[in-house]
N, C-alpha and C. Protein backbone atom coordinates (compact mmCIF):
# COMPACT_ATOMS: atom_id res chain seq x y z
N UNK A 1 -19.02 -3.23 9.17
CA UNK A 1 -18.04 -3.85 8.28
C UNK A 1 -16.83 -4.29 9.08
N UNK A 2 -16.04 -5.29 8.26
CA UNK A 2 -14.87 -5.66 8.85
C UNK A 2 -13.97 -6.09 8.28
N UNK A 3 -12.99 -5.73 8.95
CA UNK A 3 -11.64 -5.54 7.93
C UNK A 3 -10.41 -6.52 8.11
N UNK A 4 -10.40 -7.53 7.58
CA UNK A 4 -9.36 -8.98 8.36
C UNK A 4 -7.76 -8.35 7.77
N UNK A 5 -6.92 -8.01 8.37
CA UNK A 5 -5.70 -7.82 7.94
C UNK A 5 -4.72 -8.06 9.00
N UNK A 6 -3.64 -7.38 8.81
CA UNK A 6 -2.34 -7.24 9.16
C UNK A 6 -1.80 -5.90 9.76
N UNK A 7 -1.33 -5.79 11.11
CA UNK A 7 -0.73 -4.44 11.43
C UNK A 7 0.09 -3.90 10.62
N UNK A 8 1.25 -4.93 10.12
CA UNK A 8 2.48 -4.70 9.09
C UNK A 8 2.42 -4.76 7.69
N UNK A 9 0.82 -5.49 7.13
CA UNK A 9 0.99 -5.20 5.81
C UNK A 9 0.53 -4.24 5.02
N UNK A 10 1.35 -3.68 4.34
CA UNK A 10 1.17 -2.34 3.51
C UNK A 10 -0.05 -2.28 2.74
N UNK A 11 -0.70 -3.29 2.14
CA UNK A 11 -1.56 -3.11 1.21
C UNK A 11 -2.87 -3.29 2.32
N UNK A 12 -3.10 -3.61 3.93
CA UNK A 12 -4.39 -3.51 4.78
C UNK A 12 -3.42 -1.97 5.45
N UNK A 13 -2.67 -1.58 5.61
CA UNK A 13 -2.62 0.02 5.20
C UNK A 13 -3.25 0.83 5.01
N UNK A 14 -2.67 0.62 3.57
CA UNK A 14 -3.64 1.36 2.42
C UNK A 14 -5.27 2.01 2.86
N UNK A 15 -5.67 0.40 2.68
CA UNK A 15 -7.25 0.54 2.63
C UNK A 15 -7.91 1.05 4.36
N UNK A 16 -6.83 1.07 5.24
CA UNK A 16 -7.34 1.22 6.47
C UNK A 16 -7.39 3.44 5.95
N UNK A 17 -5.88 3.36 5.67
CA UNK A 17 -6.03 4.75 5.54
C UNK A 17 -7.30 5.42 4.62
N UNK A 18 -7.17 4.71 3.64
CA UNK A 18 -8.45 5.18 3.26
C UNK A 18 -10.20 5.43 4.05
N UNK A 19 -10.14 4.51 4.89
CA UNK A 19 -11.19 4.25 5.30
C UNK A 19 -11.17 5.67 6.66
N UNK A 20 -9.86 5.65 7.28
CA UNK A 20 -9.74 6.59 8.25
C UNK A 20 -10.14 8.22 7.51
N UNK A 21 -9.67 8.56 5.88
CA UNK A 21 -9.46 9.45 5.66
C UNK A 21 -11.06 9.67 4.92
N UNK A 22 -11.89 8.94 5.05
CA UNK A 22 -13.10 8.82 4.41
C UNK A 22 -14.28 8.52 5.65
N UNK A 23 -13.60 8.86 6.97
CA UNK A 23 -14.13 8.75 7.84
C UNK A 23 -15.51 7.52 7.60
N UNK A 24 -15.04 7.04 7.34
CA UNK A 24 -15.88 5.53 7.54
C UNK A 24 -15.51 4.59 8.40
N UNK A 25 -16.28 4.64 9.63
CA UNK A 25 -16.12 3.13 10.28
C UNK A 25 -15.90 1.63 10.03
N UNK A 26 -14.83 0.81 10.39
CA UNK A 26 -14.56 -0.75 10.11
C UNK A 26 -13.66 -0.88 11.14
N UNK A 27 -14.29 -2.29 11.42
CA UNK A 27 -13.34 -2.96 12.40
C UNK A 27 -12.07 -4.11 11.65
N UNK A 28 -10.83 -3.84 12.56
CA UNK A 28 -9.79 -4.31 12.28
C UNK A 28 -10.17 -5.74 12.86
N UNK A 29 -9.88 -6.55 11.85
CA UNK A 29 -9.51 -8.05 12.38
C UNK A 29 -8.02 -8.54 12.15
N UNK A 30 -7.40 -8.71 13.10
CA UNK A 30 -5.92 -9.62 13.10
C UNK A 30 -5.96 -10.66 12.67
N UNK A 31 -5.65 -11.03 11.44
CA UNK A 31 -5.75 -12.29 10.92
C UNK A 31 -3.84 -12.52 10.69
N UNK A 32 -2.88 -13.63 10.96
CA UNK A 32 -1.63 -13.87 10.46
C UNK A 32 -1.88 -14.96 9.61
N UNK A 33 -1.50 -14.37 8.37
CA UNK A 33 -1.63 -15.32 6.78
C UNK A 33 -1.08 -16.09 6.52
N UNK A 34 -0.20 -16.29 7.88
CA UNK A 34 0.62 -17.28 7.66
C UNK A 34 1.25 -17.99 8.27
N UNK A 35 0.47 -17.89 9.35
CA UNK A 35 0.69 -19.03 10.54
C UNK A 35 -0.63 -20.76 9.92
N UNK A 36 -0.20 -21.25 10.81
CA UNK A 36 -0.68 -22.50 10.22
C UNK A 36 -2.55 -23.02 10.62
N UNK A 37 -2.56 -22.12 11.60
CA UNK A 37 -3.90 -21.97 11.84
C UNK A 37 -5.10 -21.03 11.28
N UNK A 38 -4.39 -20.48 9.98
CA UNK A 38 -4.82 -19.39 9.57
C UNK A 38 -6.37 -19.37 8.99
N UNK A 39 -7.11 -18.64 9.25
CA UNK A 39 -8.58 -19.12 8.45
C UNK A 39 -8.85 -17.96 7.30
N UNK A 40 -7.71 -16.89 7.18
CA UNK A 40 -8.23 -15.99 5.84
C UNK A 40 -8.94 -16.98 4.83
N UNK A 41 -8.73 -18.40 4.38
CA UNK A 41 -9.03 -18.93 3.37
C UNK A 41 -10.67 -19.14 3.11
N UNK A 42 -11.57 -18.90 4.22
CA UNK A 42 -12.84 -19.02 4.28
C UNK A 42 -13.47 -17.33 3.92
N UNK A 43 -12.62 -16.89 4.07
CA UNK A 43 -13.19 -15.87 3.36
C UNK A 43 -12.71 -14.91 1.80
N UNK A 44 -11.12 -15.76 1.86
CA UNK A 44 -10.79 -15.45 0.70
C UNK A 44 -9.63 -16.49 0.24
N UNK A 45 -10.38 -16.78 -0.78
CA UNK A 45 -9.98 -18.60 -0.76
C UNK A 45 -8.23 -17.93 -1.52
N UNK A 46 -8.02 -16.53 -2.05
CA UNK A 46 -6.19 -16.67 -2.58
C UNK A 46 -5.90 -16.69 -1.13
N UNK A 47 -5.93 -16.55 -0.01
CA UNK A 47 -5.33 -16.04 0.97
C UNK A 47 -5.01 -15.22 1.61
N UNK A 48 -5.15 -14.72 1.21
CA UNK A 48 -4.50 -13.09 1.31
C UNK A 48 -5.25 -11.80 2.17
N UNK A 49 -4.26 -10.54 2.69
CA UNK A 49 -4.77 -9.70 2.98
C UNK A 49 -4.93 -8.69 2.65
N UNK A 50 -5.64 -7.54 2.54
CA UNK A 50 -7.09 -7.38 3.20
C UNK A 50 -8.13 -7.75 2.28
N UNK A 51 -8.71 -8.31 3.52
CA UNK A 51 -10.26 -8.88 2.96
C UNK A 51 -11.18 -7.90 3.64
N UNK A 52 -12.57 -7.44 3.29
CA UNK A 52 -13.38 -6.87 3.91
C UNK A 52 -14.78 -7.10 3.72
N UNK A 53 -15.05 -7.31 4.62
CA UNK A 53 -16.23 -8.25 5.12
C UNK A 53 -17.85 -7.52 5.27
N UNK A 54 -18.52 -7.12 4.16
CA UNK A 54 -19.25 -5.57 4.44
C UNK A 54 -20.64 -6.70 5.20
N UNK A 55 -21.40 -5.55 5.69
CA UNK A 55 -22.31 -5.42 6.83
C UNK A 55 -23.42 -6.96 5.89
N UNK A 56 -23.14 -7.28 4.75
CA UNK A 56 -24.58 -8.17 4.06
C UNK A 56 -23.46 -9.74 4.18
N UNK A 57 -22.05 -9.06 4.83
CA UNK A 57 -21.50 -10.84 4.43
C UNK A 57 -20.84 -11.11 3.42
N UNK A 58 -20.76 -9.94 2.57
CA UNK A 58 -19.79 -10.45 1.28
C UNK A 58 -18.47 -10.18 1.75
N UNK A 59 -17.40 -10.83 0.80
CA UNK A 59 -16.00 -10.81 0.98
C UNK A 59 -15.50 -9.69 -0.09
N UNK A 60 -15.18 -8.71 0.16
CA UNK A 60 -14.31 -8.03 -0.85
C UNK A 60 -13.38 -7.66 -0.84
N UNK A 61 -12.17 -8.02 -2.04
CA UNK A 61 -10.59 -8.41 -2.12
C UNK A 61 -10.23 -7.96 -3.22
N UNK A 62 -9.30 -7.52 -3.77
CA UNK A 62 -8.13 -6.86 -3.03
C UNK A 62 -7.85 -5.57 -2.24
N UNK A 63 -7.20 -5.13 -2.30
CA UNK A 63 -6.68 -3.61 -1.44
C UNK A 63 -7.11 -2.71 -2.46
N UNK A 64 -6.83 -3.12 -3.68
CA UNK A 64 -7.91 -1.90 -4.93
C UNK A 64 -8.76 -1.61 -4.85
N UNK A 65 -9.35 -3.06 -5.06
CA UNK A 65 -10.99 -3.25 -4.85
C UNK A 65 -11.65 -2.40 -3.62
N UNK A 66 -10.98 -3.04 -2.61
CA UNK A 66 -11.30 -2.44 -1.08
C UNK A 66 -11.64 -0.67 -1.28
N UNK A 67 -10.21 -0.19 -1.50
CA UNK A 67 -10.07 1.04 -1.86
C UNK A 67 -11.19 1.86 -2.38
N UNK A 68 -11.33 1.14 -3.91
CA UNK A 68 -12.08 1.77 -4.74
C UNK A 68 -13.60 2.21 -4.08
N UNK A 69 -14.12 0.92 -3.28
CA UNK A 69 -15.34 0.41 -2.69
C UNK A 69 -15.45 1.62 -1.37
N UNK A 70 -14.46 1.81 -0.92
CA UNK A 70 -14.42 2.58 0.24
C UNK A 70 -14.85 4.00 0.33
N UNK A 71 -13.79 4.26 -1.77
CA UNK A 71 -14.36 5.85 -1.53
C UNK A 71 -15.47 6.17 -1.97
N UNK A 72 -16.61 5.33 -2.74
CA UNK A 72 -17.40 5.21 -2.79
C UNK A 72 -18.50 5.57 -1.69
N UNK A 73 -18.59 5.20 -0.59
CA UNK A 73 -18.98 4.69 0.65
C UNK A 73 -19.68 6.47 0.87
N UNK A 74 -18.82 7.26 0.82
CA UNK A 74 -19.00 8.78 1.46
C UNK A 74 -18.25 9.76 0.38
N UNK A 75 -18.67 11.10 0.83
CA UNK A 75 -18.63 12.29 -0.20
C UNK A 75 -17.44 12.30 0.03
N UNK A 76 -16.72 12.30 1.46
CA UNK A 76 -15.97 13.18 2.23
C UNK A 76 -14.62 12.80 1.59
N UNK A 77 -13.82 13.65 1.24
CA UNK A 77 -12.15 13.51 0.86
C UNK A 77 -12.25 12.79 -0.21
N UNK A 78 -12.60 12.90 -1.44
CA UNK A 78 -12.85 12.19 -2.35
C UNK A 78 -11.85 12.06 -2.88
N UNK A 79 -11.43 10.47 -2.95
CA UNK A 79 -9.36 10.19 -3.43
C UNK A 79 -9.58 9.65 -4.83
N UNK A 80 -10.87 9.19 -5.18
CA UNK A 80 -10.69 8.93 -6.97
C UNK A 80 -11.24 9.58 -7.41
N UNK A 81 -10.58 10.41 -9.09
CA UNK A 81 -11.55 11.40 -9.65
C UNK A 81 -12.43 10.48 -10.21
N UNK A 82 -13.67 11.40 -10.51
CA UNK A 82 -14.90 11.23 -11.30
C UNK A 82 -14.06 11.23 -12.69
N UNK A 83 -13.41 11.94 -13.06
CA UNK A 83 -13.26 12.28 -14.37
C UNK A 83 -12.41 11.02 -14.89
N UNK A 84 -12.72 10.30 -15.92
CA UNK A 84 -12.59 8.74 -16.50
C UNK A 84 -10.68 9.08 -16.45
N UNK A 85 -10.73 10.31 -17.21
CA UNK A 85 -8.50 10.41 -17.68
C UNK A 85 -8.35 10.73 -16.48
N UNK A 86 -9.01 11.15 -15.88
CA UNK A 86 -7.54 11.97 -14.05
C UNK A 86 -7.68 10.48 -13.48
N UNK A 87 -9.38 9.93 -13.78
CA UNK A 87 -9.50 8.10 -12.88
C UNK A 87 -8.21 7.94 -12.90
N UNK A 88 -8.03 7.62 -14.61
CA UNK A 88 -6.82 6.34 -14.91
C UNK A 88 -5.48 6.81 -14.45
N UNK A 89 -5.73 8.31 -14.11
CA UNK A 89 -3.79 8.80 -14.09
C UNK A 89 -3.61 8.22 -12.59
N UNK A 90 -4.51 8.44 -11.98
CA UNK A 90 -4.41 7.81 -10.23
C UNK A 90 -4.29 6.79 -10.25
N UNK A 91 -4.99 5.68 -10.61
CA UNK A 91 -5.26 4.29 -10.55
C UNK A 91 -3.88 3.83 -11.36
N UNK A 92 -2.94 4.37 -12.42
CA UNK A 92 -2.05 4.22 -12.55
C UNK A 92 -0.98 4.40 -11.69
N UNK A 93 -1.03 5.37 -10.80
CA UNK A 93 -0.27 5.72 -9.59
C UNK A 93 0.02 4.44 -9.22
N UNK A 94 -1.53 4.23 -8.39
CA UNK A 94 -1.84 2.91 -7.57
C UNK A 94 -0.98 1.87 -8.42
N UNK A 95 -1.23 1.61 -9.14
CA UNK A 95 -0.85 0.53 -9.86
C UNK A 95 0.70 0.22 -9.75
N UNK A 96 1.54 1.90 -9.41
CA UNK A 96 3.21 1.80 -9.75
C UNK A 96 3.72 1.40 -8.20
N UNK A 97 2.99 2.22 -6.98
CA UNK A 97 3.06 2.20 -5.81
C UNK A 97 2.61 0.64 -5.55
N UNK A 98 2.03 -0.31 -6.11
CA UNK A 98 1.41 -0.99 -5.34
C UNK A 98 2.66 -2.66 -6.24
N UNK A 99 3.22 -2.03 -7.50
CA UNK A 99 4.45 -2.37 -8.00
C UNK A 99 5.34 -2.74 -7.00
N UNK A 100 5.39 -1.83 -6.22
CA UNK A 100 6.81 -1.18 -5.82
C UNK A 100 6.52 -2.06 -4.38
N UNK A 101 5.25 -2.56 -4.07
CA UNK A 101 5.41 -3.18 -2.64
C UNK A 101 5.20 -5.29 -3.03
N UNK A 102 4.65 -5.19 -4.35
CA UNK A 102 4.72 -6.64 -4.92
C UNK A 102 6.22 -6.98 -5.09
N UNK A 103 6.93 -5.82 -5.36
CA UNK A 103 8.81 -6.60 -5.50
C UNK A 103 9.21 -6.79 -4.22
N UNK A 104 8.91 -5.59 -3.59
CA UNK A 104 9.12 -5.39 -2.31
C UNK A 104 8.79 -6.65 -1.52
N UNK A 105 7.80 -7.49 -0.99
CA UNK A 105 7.75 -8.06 -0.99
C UNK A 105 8.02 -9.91 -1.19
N UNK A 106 7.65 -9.56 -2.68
CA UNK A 106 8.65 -10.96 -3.27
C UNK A 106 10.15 -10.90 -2.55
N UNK A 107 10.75 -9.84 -2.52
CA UNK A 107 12.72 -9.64 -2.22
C UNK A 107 12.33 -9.90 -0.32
N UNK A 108 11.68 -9.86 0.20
CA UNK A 108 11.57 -10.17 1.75
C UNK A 108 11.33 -11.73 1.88
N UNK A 109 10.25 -12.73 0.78
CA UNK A 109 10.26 -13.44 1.15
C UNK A 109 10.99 -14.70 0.73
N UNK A 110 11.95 -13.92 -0.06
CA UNK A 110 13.16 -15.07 -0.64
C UNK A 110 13.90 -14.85 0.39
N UNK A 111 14.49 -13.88 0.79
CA UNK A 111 15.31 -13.75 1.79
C UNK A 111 15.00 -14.11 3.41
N UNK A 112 14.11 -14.34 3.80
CA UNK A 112 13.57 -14.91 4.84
C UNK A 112 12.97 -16.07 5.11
N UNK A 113 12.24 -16.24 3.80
CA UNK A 113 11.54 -18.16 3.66
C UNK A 113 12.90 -19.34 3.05
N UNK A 114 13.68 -18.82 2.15
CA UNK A 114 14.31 -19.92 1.69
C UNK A 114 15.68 -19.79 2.32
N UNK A 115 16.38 -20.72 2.37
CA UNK A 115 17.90 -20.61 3.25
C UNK A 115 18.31 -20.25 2.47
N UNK A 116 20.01 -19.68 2.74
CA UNK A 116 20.29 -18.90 2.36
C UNK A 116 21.05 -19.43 0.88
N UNK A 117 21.37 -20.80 0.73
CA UNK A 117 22.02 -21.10 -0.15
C UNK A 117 21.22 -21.90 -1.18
N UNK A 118 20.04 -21.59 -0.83
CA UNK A 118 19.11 -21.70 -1.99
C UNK A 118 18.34 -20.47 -3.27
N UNK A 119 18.80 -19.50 -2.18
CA UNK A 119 17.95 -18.03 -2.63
C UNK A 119 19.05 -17.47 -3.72
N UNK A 120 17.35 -17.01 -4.75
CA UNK A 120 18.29 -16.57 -6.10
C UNK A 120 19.08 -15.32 -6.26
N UNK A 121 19.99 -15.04 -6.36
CA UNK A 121 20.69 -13.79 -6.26
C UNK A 121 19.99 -12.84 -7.61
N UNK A 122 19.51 -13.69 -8.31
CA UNK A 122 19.23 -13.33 -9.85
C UNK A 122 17.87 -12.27 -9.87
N UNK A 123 17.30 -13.63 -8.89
CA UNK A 123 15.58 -13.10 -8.85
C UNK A 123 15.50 -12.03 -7.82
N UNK A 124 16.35 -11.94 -6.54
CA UNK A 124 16.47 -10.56 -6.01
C UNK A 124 17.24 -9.32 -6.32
N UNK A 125 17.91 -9.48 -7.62
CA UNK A 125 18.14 -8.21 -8.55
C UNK A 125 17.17 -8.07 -9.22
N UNK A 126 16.53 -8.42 -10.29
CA UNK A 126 15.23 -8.31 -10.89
C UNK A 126 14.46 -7.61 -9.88
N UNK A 127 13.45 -8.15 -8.34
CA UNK A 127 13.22 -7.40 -7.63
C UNK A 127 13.14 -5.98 -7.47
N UNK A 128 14.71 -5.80 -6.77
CA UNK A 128 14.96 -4.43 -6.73
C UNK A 128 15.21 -3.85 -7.79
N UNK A 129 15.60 -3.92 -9.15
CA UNK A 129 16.08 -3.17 -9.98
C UNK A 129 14.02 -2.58 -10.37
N UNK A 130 12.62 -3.48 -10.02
CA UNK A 130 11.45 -2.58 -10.47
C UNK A 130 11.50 -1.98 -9.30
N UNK A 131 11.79 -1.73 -8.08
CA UNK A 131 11.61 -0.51 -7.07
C UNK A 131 12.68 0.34 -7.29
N UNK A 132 13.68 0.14 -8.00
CA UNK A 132 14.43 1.36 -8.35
C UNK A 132 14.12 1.86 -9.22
N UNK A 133 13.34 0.93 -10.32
CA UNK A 133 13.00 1.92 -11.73
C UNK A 133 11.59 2.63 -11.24
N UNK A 134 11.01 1.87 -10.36
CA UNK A 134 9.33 2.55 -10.02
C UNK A 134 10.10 4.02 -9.37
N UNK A 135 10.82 3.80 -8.45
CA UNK A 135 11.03 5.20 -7.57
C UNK A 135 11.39 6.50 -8.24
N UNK A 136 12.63 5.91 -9.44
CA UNK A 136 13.03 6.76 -10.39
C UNK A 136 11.80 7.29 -10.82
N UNK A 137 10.86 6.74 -11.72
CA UNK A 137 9.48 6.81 -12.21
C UNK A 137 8.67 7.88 -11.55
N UNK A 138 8.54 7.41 -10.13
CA UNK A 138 7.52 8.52 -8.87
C UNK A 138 8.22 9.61 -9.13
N UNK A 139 9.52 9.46 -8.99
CA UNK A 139 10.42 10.94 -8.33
C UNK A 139 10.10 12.24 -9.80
N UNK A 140 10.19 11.15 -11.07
CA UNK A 140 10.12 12.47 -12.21
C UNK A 140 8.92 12.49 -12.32
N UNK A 141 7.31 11.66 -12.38
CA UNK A 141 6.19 12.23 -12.50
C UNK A 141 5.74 12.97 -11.41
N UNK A 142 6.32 13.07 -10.18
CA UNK A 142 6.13 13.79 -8.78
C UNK A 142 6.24 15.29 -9.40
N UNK A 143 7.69 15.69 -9.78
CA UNK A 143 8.45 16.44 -10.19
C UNK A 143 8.26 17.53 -9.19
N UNK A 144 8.00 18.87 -9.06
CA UNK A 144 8.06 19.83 -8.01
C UNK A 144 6.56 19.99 -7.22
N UNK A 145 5.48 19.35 -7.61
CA UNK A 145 4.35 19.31 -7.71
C UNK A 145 4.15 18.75 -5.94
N UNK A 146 2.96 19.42 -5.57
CA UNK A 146 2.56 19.06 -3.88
C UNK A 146 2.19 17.96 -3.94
N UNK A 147 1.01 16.97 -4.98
CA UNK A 147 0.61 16.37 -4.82
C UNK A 147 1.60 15.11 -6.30
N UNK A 148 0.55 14.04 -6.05
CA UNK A 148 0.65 13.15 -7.13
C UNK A 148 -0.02 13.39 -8.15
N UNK A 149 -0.98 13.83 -7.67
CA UNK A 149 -2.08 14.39 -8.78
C UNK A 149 -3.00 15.67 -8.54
N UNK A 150 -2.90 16.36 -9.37
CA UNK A 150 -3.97 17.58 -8.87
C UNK A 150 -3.41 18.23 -7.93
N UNK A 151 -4.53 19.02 -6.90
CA UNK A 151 -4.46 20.07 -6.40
C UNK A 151 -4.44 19.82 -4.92
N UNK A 152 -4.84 18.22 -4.58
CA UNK A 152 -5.18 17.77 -3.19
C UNK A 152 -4.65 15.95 -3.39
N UNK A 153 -4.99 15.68 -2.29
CA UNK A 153 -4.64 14.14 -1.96
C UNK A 153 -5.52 13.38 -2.43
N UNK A 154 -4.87 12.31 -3.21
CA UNK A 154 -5.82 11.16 -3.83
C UNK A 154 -4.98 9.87 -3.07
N UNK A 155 -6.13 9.24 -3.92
CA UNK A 155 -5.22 7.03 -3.68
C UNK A 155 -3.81 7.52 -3.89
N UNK A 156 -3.60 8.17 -5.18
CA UNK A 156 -2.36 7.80 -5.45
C UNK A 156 -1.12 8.22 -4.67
N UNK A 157 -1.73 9.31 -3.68
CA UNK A 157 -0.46 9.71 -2.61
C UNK A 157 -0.58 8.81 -1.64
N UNK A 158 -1.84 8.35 -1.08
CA UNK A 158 -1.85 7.39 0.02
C UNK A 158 -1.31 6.19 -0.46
N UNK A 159 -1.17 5.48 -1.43
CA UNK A 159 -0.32 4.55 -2.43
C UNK A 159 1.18 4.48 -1.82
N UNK A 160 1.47 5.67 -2.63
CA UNK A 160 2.81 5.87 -2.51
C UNK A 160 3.12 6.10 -1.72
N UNK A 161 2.43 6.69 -0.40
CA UNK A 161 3.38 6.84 0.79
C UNK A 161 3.22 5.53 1.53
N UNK A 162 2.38 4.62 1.34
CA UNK A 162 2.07 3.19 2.04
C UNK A 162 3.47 2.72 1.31
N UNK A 163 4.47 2.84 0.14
CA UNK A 163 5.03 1.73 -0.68
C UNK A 163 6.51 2.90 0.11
N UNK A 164 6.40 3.72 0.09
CA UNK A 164 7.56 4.23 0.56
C UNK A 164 7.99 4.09 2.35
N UNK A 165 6.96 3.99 3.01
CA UNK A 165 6.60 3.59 4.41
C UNK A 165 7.44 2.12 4.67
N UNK A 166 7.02 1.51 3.66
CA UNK A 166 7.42 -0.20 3.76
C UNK A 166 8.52 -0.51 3.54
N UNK A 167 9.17 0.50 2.29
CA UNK A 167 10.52 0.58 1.98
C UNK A 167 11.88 1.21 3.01
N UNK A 168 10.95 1.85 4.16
CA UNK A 168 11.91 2.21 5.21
C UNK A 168 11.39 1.37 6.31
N UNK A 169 10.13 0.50 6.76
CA UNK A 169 10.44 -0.58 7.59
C UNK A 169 11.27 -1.84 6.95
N UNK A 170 11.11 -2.21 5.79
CA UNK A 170 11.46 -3.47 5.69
C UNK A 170 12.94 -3.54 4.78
N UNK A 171 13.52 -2.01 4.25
CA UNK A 171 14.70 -1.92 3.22
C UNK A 171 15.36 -0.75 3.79
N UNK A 172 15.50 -1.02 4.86
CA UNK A 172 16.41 0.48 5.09
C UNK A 172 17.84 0.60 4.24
N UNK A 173 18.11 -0.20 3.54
CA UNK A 173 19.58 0.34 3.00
C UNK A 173 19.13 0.91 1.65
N UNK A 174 17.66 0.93 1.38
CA UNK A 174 17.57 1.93 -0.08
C UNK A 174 16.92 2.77 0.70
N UNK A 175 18.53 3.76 0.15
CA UNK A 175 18.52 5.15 0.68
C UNK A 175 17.84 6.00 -0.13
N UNK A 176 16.00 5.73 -0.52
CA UNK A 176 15.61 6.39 -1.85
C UNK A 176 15.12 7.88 -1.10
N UNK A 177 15.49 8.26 0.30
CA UNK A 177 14.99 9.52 0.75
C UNK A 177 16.07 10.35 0.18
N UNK A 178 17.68 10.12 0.36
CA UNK A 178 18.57 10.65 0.08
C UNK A 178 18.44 10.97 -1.49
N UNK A 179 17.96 9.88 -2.41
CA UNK A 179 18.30 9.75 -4.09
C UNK A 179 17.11 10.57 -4.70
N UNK A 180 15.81 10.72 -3.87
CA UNK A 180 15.03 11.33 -4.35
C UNK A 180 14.01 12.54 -3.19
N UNK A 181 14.60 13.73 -2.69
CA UNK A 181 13.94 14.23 -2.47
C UNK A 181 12.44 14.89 -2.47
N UNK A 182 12.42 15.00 -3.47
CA UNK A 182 10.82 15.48 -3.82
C UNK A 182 10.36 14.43 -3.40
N UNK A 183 10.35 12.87 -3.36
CA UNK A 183 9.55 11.94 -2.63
C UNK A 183 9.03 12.11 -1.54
N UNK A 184 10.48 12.28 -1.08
CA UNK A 184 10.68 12.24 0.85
C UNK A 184 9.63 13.80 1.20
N UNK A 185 9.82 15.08 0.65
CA UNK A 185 8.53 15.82 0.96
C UNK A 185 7.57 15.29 1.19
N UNK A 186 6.88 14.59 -0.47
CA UNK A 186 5.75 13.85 0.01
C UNK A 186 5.72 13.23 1.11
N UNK A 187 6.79 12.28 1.33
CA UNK A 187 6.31 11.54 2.34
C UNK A 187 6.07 11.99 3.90
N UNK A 188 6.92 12.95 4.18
CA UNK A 188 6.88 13.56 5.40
C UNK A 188 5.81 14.73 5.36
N UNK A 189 5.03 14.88 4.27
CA UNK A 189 3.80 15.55 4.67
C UNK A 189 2.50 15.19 5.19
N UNK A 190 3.00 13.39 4.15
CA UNK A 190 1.71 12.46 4.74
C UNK A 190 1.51 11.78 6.14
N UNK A 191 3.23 11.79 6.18
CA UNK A 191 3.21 11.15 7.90
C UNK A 191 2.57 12.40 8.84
N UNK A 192 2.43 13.60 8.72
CA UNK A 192 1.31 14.11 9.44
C UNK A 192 0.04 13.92 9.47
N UNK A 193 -0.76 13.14 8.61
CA UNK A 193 -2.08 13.03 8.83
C UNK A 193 -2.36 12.13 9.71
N UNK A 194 -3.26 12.51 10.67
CA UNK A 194 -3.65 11.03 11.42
C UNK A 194 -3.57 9.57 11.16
N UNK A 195 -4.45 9.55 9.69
CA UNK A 195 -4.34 8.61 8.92
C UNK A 195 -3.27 7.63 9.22
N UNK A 196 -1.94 8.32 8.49
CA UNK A 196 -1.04 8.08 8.37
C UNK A 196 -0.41 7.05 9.97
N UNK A 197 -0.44 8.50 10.65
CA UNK A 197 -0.03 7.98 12.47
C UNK A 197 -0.74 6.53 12.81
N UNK A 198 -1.64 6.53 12.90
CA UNK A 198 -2.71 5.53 13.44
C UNK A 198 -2.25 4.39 12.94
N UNK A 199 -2.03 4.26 11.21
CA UNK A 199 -1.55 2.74 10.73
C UNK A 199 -0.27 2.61 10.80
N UNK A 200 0.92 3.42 11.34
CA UNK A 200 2.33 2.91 11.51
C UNK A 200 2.44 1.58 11.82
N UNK A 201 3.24 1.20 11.09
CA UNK A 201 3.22 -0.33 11.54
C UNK A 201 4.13 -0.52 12.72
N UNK A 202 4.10 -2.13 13.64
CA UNK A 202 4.77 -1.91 15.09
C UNK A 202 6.01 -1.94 14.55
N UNK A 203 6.95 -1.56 15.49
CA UNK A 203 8.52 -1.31 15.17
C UNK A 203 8.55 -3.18 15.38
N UNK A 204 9.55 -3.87 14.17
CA UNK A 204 9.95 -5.10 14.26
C UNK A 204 10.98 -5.22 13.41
């Protein structure tokens, strides 16, 4: 299999960590989405990354999808429950974490693609005000609890520490380690897993 992404983007992250923590083999492909020579589009005509390319030739997209497909793959570290209500409480996780890197995002590329006296002040409050309400959100369903869910590590911690990861490469002035502790546990428990180490993104 093969895996076309990005060193720096959070959501080929994700699915790498997964794949590391599910000990399943895939090769990384460097694809930049956005240089002008870019060919993601032949294999995934939105553009976008991660695409993964399994051993028969199909294209499978998005980072959910990927995800979902991955833990499938093997027994080992099983990150989605079987059980249909714990499914949805994770996949809701996913869903808030993966929130929190779509604003995230959008607020990087107003501020970097459009000059400066074009960019909406409006639309980058909107932005940040859903990663402040998502974080608020994490920090009280977290509450004193080790995990996100249950008793061990699912998607939904590898989620959230991919959306909190991104929020200290690409937003260092939300100080959400300071505003929400119980996060920052999480997060500094996950930055010990290999997993974790291996996909740091490069310092830029």
């Amino acid at each position: 299999m093969k895996l076309i992404g990005s060193l720096t983007s959070p959501y080929v992250r994700k699915v790498r960590i997964v794949f590391l923590e599910k000990k399943v083999d895939v090769d990384l492909e460097i694809e930049n989405v956005w240089a002008a020579d870019t060919k993601i589009a032949i294999a995934n005509p939105l553009g976008k990354v991660p695409c993964l390319i399994s051993d028969d030739g199909e294209a499978i997209y998005d980072s959910r999808v990927i995800a979902e497909y991955a833990d499938a793959l093997s027994p080992v570290s099983k990150l989605i429950p079987a059980d249909n209500r714990e499914r949805a409480t994770v996949k809701t996780w996913e869903a808030l974490a993966d929130g929190v890197l779509d604003a995230s995002i959008l607020t990087r590329l107003e501020l970097t693609w459009r000059p400066a006296d074009q960019q909406s002040s409006a639309w980058i409050d909107r932005q940040l005000g859903k990663i402040q309400n998502s974080l608020r959100q994490m920090s009280e369903k977290l509450g004193g609890n080790v995990w996100c869910h249950g008793n061990q590590m699912t998607l939904a911690d590898v989620t959230v520490g991919c959306a909190l990861g991104y929020l200290l490469f690409r937003f260092p002035d939300i100080k959400w380690q300071a505003q929400y502790p119980n996060l920052d546990r999480l997060y500094q428990k996950l930055l010990q897993r290999p997993s974790f180490i291996e996909t740091e993104p490069p310092a830029a």
